[in-house]
N, C-alpha and C. Protein backbone atom coordinates (compact mmCIF):
# COMPACT_ATOMS: atom_id res chain seq x y z
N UNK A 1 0.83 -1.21 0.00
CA UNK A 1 0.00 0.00 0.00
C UNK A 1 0.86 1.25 0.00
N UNK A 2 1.79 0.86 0.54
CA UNK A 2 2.92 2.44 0.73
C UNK A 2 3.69 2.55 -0.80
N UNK A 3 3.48 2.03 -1.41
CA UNK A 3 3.93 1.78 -3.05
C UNK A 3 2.92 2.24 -3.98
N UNK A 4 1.73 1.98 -3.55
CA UNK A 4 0.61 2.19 -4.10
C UNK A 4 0.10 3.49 -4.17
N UNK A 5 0.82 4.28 -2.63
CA UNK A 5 0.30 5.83 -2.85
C UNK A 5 1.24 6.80 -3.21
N UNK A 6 2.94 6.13 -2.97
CA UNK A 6 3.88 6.66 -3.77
C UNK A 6 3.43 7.34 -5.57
N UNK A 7 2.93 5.82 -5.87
CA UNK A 7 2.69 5.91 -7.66
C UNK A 7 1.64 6.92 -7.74
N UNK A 8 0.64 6.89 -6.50
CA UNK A 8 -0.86 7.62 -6.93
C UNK A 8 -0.73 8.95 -6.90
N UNK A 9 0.49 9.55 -6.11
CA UNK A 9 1.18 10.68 -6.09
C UNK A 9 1.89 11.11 -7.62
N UNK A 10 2.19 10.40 -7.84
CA UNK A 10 3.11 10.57 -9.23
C UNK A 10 1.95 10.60 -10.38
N UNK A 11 0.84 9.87 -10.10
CA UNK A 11 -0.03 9.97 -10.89
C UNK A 11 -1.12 11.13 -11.54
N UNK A 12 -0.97 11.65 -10.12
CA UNK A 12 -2.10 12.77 -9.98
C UNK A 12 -1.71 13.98 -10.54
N UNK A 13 -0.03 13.92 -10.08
CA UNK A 13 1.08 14.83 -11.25
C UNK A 13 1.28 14.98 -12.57
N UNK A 14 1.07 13.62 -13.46
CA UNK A 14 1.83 13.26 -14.69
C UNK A 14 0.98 14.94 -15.57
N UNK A 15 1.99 15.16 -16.35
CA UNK A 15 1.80 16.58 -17.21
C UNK A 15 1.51 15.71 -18.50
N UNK A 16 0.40 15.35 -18.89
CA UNK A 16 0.27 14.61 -20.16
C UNK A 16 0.05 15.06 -21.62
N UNK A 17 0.42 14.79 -22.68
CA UNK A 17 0.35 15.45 -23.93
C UNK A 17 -0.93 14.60 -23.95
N UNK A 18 -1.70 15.24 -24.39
CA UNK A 18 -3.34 14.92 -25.13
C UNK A 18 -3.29 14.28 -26.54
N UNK A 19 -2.17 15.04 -27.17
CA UNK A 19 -1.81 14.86 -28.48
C UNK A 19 -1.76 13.43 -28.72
N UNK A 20 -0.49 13.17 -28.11
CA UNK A 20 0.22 11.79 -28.33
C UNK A 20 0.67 10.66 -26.91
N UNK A 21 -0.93 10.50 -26.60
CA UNK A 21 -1.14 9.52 -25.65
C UNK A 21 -2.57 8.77 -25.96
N UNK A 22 -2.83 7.80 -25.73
CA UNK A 22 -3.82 7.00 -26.07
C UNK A 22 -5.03 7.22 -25.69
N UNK A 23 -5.92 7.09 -26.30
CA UNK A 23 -7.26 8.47 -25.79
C UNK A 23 -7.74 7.65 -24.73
N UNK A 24 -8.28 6.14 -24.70
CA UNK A 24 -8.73 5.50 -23.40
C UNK A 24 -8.20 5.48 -22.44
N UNK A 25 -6.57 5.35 -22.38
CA UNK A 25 -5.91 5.31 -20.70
C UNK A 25 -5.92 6.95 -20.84
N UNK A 26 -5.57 7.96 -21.31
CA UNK A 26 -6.25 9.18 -21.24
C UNK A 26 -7.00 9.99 -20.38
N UNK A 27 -8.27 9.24 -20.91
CA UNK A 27 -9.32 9.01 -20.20
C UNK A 27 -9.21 8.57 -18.82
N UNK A 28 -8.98 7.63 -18.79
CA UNK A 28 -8.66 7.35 -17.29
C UNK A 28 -7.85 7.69 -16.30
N UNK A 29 -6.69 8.44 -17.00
CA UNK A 29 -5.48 9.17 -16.14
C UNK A 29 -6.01 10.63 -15.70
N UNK A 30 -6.98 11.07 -16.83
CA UNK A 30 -7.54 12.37 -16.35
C UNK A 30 -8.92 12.26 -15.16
N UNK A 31 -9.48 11.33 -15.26
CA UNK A 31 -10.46 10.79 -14.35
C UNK A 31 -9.40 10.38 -13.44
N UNK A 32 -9.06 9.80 -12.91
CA UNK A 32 -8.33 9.73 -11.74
C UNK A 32 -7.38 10.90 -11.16
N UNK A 33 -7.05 11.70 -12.07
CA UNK A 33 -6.71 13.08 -11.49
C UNK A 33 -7.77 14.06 -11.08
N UNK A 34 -8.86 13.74 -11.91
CA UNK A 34 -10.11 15.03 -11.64
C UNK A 34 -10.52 14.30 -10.31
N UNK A 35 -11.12 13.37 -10.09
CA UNK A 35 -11.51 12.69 -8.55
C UNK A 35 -10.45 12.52 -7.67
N UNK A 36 -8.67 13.18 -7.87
CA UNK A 36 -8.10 13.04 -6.70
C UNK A 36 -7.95 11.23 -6.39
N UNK A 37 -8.18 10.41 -7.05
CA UNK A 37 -7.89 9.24 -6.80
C UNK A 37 -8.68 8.49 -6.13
N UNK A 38 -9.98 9.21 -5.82
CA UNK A 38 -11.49 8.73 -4.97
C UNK A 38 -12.14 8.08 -6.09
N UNK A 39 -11.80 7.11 -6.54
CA UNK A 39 -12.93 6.58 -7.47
C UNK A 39 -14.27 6.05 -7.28
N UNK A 40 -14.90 6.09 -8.02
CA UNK A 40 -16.20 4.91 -8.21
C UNK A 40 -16.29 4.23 -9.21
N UNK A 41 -17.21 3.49 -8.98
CA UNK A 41 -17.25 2.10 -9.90
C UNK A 41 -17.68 3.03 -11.91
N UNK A 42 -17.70 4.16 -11.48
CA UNK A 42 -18.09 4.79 -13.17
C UNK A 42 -16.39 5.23 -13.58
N UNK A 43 -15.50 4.40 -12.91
CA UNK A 43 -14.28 4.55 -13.71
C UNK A 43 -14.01 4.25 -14.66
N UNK A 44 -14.01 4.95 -15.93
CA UNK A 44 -13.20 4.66 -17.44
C UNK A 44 -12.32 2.76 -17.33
N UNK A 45 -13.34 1.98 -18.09
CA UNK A 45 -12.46 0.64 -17.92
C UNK A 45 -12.13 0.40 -19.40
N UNK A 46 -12.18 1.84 -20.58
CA UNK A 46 -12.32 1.17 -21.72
C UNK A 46 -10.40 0.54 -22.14
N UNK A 47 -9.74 0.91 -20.81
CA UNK A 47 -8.22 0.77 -21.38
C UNK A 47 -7.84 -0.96 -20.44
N UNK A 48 -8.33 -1.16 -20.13
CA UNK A 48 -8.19 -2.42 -19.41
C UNK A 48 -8.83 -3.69 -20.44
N UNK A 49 -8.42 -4.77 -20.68
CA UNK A 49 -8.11 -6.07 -21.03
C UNK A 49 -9.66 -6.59 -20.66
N UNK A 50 -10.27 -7.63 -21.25
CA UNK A 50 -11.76 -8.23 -20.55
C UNK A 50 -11.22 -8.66 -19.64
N UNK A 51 -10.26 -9.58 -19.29
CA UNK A 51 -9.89 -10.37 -18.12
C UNK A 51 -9.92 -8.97 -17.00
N UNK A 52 -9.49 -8.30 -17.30
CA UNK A 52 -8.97 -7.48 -16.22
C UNK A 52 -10.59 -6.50 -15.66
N UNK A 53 -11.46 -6.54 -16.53
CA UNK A 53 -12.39 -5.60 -16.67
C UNK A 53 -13.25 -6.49 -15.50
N UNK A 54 -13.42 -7.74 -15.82
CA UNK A 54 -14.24 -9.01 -15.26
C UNK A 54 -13.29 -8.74 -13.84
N UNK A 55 -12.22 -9.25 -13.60
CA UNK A 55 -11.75 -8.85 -11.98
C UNK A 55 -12.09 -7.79 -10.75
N UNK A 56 -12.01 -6.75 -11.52
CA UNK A 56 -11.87 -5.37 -10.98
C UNK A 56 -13.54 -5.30 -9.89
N UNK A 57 -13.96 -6.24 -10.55
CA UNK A 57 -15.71 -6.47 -9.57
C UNK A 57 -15.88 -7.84 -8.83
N UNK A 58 -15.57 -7.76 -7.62
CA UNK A 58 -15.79 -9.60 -7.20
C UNK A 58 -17.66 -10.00 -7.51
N UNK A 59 -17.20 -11.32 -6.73
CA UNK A 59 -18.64 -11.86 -7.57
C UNK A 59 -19.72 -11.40 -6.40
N UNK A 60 -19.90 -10.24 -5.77
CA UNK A 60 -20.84 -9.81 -5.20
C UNK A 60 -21.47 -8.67 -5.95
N UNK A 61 -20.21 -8.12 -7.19
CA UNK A 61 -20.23 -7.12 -7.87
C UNK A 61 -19.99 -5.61 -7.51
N UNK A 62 -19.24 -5.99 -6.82
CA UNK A 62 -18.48 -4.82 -6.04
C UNK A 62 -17.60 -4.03 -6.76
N UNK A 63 -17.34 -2.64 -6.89
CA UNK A 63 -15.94 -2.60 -7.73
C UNK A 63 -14.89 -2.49 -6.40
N UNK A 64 -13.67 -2.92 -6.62
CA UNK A 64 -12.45 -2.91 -6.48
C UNK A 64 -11.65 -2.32 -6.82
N UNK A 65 -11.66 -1.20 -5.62
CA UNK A 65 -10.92 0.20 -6.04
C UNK A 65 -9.47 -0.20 -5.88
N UNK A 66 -9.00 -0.89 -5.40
CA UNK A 66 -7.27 -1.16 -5.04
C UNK A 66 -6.40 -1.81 -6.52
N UNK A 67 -7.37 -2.90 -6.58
CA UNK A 67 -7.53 -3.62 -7.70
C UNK A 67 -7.20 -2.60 -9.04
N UNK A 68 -8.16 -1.85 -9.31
CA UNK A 68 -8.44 -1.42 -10.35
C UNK A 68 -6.95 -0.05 -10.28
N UNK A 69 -6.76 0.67 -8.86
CA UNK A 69 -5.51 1.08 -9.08
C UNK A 69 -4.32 0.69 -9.77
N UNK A 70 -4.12 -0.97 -8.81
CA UNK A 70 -3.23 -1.17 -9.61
C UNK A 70 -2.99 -1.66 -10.78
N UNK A 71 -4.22 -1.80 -11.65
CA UNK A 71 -4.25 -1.97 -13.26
C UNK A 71 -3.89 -1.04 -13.64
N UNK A 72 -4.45 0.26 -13.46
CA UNK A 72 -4.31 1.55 -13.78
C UNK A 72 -2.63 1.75 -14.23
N UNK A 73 -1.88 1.41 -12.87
CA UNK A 73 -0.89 2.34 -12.63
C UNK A 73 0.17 1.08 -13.56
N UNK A 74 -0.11 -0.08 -13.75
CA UNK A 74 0.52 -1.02 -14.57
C UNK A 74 0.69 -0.64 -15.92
N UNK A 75 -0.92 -0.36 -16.45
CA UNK A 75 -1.21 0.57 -17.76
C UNK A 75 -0.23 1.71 -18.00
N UNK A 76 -0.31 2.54 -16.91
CA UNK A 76 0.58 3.67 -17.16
C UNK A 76 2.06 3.46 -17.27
N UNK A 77 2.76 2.71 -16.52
CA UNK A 77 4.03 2.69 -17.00
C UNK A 77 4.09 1.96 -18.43
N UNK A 78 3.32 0.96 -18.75
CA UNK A 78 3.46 0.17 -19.75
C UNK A 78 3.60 0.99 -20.83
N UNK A 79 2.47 2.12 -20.53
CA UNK A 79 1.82 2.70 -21.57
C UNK A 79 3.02 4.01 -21.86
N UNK A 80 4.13 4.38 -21.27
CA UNK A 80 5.36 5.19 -21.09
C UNK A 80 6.27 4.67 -21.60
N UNK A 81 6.58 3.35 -20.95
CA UNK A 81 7.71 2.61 -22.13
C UNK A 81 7.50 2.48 -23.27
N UNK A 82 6.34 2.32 -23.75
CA UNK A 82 5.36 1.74 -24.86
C UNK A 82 5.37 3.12 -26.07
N UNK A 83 5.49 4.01 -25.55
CA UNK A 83 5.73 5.31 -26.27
C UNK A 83 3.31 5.65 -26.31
N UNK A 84 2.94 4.86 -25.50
CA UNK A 84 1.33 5.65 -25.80
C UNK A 84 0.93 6.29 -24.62
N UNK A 85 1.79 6.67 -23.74
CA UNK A 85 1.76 7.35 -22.95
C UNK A 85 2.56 8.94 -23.31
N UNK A 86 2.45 10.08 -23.61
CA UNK A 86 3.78 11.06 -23.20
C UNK A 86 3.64 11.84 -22.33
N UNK A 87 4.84 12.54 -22.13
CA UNK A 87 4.45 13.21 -20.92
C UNK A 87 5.14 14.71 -21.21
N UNK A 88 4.14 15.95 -20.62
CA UNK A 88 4.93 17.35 -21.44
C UNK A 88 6.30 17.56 -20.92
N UNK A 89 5.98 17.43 -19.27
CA UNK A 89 7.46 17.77 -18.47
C UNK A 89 8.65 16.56 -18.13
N UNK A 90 8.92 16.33 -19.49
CA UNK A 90 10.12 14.89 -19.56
C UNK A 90 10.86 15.44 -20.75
N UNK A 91 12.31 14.95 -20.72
CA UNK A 91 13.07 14.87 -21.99
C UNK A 91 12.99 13.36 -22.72
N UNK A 92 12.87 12.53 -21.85
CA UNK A 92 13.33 11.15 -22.35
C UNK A 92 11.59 10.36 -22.56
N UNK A 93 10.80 10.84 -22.28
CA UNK A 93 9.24 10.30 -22.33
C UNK A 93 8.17 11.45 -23.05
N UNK A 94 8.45 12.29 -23.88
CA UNK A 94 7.87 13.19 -25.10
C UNK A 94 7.61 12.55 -26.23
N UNK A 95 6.59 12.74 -26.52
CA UNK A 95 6.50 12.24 -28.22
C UNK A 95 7.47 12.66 -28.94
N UNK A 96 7.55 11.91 -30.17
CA UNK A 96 8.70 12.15 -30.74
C UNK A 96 8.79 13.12 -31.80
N UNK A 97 7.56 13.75 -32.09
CA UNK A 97 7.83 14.98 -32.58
C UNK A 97 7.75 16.08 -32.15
N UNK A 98 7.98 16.03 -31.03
CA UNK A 98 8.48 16.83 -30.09
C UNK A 98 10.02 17.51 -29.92
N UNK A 99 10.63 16.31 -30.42
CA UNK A 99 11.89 16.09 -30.53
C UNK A 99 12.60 16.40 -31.83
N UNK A 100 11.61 16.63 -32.92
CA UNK A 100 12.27 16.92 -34.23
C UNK A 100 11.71 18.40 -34.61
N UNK A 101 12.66 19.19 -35.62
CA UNK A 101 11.99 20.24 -36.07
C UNK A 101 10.62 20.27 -36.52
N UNK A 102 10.05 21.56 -36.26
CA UNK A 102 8.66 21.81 -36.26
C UNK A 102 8.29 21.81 -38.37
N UNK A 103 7.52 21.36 -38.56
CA UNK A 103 7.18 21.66 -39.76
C UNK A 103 7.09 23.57 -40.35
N UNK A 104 6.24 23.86 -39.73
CA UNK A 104 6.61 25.64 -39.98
C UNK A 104 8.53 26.00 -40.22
N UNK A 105 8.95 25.54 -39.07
CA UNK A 105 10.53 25.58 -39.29
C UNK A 105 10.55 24.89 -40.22
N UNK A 106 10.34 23.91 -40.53
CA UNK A 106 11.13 22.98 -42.08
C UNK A 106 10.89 23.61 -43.11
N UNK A 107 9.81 24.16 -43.16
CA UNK A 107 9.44 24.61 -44.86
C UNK A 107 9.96 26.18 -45.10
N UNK A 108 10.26 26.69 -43.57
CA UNK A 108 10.85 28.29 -43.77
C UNK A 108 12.65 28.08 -43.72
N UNK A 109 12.99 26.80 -43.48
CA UNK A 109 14.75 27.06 -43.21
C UNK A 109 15.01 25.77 -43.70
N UNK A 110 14.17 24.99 -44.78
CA UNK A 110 14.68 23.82 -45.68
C UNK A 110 15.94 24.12 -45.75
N UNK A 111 16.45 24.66 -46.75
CA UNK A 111 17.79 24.79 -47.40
C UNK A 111 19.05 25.22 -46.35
N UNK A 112 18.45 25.98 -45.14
CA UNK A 112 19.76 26.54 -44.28
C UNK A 112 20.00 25.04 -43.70
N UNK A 113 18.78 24.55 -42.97
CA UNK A 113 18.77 22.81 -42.03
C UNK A 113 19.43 22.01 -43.16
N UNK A 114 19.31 21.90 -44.23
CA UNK A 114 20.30 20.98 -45.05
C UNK A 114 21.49 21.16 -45.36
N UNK A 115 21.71 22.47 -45.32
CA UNK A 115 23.11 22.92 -44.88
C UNK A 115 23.85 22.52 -44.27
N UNK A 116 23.43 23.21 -42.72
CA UNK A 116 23.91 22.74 -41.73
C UNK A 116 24.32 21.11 -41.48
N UNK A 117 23.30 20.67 -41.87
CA UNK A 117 23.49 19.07 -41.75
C UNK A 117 24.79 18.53 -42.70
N UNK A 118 25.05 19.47 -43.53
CA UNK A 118 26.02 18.43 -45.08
C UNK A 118 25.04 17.97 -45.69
N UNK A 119 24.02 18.23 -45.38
CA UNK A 119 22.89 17.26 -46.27
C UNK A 119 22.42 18.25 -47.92
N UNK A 120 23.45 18.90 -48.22
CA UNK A 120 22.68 19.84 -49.32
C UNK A 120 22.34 19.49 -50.82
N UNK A 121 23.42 18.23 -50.94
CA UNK A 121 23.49 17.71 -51.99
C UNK A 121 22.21 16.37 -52.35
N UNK A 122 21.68 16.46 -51.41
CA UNK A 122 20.50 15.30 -51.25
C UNK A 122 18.87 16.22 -51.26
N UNK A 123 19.15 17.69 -51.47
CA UNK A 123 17.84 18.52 -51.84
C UNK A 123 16.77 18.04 -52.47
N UNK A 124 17.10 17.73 -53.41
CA UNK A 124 16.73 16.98 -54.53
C UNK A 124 16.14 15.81 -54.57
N UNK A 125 14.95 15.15 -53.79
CA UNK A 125 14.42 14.00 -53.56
C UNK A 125 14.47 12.89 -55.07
N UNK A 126 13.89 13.58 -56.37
CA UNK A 126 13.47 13.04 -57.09
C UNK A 126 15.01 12.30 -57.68
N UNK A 127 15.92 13.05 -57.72
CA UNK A 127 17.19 13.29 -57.87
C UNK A 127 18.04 11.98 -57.55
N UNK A 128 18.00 12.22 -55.87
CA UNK A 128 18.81 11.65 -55.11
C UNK A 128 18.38 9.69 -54.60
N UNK A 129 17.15 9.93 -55.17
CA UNK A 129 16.38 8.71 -55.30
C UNK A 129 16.41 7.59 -56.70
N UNK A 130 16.75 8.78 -57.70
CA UNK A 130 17.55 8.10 -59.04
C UNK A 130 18.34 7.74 -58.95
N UNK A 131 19.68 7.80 -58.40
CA UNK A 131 21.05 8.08 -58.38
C UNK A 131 20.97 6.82 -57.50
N UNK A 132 20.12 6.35 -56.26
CA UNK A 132 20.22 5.20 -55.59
C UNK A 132 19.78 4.25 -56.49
N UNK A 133 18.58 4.35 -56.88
CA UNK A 133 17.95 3.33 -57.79
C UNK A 133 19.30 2.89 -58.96
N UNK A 134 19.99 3.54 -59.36
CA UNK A 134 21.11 3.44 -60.94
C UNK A 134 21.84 2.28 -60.02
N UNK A 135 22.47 3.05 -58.78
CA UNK A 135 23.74 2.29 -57.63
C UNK A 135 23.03 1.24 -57.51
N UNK A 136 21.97 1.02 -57.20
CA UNK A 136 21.33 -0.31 -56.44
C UNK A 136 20.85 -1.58 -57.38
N UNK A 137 21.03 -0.94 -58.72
CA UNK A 137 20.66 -2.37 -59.71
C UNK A 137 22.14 -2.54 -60.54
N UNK A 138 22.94 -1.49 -60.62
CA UNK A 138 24.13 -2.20 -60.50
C UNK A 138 24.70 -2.99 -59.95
N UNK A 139 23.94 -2.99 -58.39
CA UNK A 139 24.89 -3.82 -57.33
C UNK A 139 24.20 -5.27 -57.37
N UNK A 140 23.08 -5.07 -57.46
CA UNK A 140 21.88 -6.03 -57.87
C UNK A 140 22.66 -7.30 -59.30
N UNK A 141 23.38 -6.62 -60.62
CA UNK A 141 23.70 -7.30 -61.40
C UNK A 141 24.94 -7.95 -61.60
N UNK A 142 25.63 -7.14 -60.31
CA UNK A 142 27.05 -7.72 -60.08
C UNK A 142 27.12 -9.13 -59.21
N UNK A 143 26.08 -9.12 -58.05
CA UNK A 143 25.84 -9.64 -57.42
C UNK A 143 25.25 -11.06 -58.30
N UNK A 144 24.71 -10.79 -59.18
CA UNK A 144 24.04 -12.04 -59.82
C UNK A 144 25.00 -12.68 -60.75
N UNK A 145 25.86 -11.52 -61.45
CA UNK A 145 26.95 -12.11 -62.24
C UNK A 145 28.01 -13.08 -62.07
N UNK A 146 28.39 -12.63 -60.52
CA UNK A 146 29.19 -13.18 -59.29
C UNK A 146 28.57 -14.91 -59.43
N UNK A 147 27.17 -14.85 -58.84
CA UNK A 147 26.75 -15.83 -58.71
C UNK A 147 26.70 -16.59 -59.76
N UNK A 148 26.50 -16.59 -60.78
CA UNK A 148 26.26 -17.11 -62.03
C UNK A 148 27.61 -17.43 -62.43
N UNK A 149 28.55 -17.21 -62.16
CA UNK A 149 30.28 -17.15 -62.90
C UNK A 149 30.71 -18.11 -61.00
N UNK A 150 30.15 -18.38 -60.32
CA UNK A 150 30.44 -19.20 -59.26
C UNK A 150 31.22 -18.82 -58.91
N UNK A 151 31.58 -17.56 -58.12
CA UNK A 151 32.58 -16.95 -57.48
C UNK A 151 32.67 -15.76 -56.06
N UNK A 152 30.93 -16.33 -56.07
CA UNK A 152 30.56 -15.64 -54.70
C UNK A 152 30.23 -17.07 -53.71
N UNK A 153 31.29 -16.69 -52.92
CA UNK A 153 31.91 -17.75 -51.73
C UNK A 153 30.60 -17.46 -50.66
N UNK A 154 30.17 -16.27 -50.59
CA UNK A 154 29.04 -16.30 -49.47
C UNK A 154 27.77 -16.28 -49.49
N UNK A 155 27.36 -16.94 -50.74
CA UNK A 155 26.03 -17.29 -50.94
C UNK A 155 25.49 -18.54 -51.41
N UNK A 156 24.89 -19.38 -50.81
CA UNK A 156 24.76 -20.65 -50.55
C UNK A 156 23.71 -20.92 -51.03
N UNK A 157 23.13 -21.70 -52.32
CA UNK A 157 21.72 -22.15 -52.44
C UNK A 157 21.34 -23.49 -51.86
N UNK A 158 20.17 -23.08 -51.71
CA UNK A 158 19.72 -24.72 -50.99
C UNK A 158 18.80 -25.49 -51.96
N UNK A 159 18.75 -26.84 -51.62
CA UNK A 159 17.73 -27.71 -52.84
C UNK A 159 16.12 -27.07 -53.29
N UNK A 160 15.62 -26.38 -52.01
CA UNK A 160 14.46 -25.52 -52.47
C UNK A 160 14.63 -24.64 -53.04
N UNK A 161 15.54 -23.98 -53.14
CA UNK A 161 15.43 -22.59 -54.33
C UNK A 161 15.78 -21.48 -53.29
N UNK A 162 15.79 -21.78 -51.92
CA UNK A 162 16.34 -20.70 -50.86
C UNK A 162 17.94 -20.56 -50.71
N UNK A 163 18.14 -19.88 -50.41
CA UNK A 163 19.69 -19.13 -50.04
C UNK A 163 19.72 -18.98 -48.86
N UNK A 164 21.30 -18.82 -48.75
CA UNK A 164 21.86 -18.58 -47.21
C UNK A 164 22.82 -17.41 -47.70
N UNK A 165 22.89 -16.56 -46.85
CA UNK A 165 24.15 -15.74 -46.92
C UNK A 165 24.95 -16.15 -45.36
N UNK A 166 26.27 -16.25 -45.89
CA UNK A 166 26.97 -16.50 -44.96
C UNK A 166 27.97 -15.24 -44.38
N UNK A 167 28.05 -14.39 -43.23
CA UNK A 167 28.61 -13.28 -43.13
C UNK A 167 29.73 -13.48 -42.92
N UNK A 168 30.97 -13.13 -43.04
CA UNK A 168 32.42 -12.98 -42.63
C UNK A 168 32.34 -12.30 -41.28
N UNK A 169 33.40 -12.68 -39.96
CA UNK A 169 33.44 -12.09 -39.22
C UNK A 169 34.28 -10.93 -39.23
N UNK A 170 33.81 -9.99 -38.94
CA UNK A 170 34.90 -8.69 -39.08
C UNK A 170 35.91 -8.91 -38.34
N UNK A 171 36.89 -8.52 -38.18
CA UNK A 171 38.37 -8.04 -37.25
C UNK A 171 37.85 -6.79 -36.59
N UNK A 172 37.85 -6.58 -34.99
CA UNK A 172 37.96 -5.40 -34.55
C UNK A 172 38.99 -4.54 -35.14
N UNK A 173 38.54 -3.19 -34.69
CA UNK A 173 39.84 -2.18 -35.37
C UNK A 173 39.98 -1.34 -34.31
N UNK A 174 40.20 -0.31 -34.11
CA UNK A 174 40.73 0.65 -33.12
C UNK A 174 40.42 1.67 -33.18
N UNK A 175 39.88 2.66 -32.49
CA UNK A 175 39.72 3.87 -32.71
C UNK A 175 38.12 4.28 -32.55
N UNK A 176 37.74 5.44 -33.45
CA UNK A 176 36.05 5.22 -33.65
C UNK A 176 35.67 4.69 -35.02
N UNK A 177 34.46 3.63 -34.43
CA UNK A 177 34.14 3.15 -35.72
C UNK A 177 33.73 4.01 -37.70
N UNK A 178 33.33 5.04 -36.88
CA UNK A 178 31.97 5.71 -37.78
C UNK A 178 32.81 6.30 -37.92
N UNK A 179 32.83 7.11 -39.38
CA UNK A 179 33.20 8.43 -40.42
C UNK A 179 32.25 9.49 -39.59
N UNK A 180 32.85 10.88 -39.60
CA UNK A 180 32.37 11.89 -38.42
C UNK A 180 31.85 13.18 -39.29
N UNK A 181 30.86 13.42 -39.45
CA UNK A 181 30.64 14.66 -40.37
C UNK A 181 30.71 15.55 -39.63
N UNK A 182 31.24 16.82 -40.26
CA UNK A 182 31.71 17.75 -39.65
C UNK A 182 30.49 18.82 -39.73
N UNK A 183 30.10 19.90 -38.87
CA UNK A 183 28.91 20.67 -38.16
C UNK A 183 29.57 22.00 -37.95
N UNK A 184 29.15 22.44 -38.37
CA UNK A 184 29.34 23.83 -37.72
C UNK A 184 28.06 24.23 -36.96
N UNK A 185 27.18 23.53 -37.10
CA UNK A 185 26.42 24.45 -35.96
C UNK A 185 25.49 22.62 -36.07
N UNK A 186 25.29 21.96 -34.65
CA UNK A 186 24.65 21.00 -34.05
C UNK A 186 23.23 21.36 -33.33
N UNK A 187 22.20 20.77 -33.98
CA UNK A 187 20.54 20.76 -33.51
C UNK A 187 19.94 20.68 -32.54
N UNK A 188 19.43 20.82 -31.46
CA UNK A 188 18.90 20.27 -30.64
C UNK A 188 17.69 20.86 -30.99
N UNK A 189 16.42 19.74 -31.35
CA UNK A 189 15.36 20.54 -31.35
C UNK A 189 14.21 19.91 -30.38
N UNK A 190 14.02 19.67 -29.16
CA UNK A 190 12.59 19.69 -28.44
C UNK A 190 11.58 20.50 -28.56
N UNK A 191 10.86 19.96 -29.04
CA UNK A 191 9.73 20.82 -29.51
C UNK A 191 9.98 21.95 -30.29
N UNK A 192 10.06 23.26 -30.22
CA UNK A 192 10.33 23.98 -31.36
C UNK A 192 11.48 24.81 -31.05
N UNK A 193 11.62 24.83 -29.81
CA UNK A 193 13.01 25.40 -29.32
C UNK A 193 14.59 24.46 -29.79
N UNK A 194 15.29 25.40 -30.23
CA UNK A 194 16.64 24.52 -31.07
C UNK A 194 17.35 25.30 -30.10
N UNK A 195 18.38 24.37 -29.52
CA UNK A 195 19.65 24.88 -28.68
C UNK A 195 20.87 24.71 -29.88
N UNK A 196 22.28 25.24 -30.18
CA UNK A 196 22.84 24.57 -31.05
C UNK A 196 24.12 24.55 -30.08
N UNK A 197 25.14 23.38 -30.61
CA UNK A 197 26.31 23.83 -30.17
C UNK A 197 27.51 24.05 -31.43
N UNK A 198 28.31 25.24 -31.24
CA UNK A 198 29.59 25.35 -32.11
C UNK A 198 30.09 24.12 -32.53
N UNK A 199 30.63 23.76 -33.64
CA UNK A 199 32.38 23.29 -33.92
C UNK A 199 32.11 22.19 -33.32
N UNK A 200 31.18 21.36 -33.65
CA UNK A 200 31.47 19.88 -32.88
C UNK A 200 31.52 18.99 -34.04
N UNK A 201 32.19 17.50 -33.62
CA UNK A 201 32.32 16.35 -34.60
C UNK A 201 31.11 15.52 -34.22
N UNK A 202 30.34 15.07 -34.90
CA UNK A 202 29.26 13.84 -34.60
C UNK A 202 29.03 13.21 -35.33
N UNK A 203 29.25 11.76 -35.31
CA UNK A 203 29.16 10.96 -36.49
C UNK A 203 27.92 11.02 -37.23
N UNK A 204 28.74 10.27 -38.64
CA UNK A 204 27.30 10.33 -39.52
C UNK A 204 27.12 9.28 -39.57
């Protein structure tokens, strides 16, 4: 029980995005904040499981306020890890477009944000989507040529017509793995506020 009113404390708190949280536990997180945690049996059960819906009342037909807490408060963390919970006052539990530039910003600073990124040469969707497609059926015909001329060691057919690829183990190497694109000015965007930092390396 001393666990139980810890959470119901934390509960009565949670700062919830409306947006991007699941409208039935919702429902029920805001009902249990508007009643202060005094429930009655007209508690929101549309976020609970049948099994769980059928429990929450013994067979006198009682509801089971303890019970039904701790479904509740099970829901809610689940529903946090789960990403259908968010919460406004968190960095690490926000929806996730929360976390990326705002659309208004994208369509007024396209070209500076691709900048910044090194990304300028990839403007060009229709473009840059050709240029993969050309690379990718080249690699596609080498790959088959290989096979056909019996000289690809890591691809294995089987009597059904299925394949195996067999991977090579890499050799560790030393150092940092990743190629580091260089920034002159680094993003942070939560919600629509961008922090940046100078002159930093961060891989690409």
């Amino acid at each position: 029980m001393k666990l139980q009113s810890r959470v119901s404390d934390i509960v009565r708190e949670l700062g919830l995005d409306s947006r991007a949280t699941a409208p039935l536990l919702l429902e029920a997180i805001r009902y249990y904040q508007r009643t202060d945690g005094g429930l009655e049996s007209n508690a929101p059960v549309g976020f609970l499981l049948a099994s769980e819906r059928a429990a929450i009342f013994n067979e006198a037909g009682k509801f089971q306020v303890s019970l039904y807490k701790v479904l509740l408060f099970a829901h809610v963390a689940e529903g946090i890890k789960g990403g259908k919970v968010n919460l406004i006052h968190s960095h690490k539990y926000r929806s996730l477009d929360d976390y990326l530039i705002s659309q208004d910003e994208w369509k007024r600073k396209r070209e500076e944000l691709l900048q910044e990124a090194s990304l300028g040469n990839f403007a060009d969707c229709a473009s840059t989507l050709g240029n993969l497609s050309q690379k990718l059926d080249c690699q596609h015909r080498r790959a088959n040529r290989r096979l056909q001329e019996g000289v690809n060691s890591l691809l294995k057919m089987r009597d059904d017509g299925s394949f195996h690829v067999a991977t090579p183990r890499q050799e560790e190497s030393e150092g940092f793995p990743f190629p580091v694109l260089s920034c002159t000015k680094i993003r942070f965007t939560p919600g629509s506020s961008a922090h940046r930092a100078e002159g930093r390396e961060v891989p690409r």
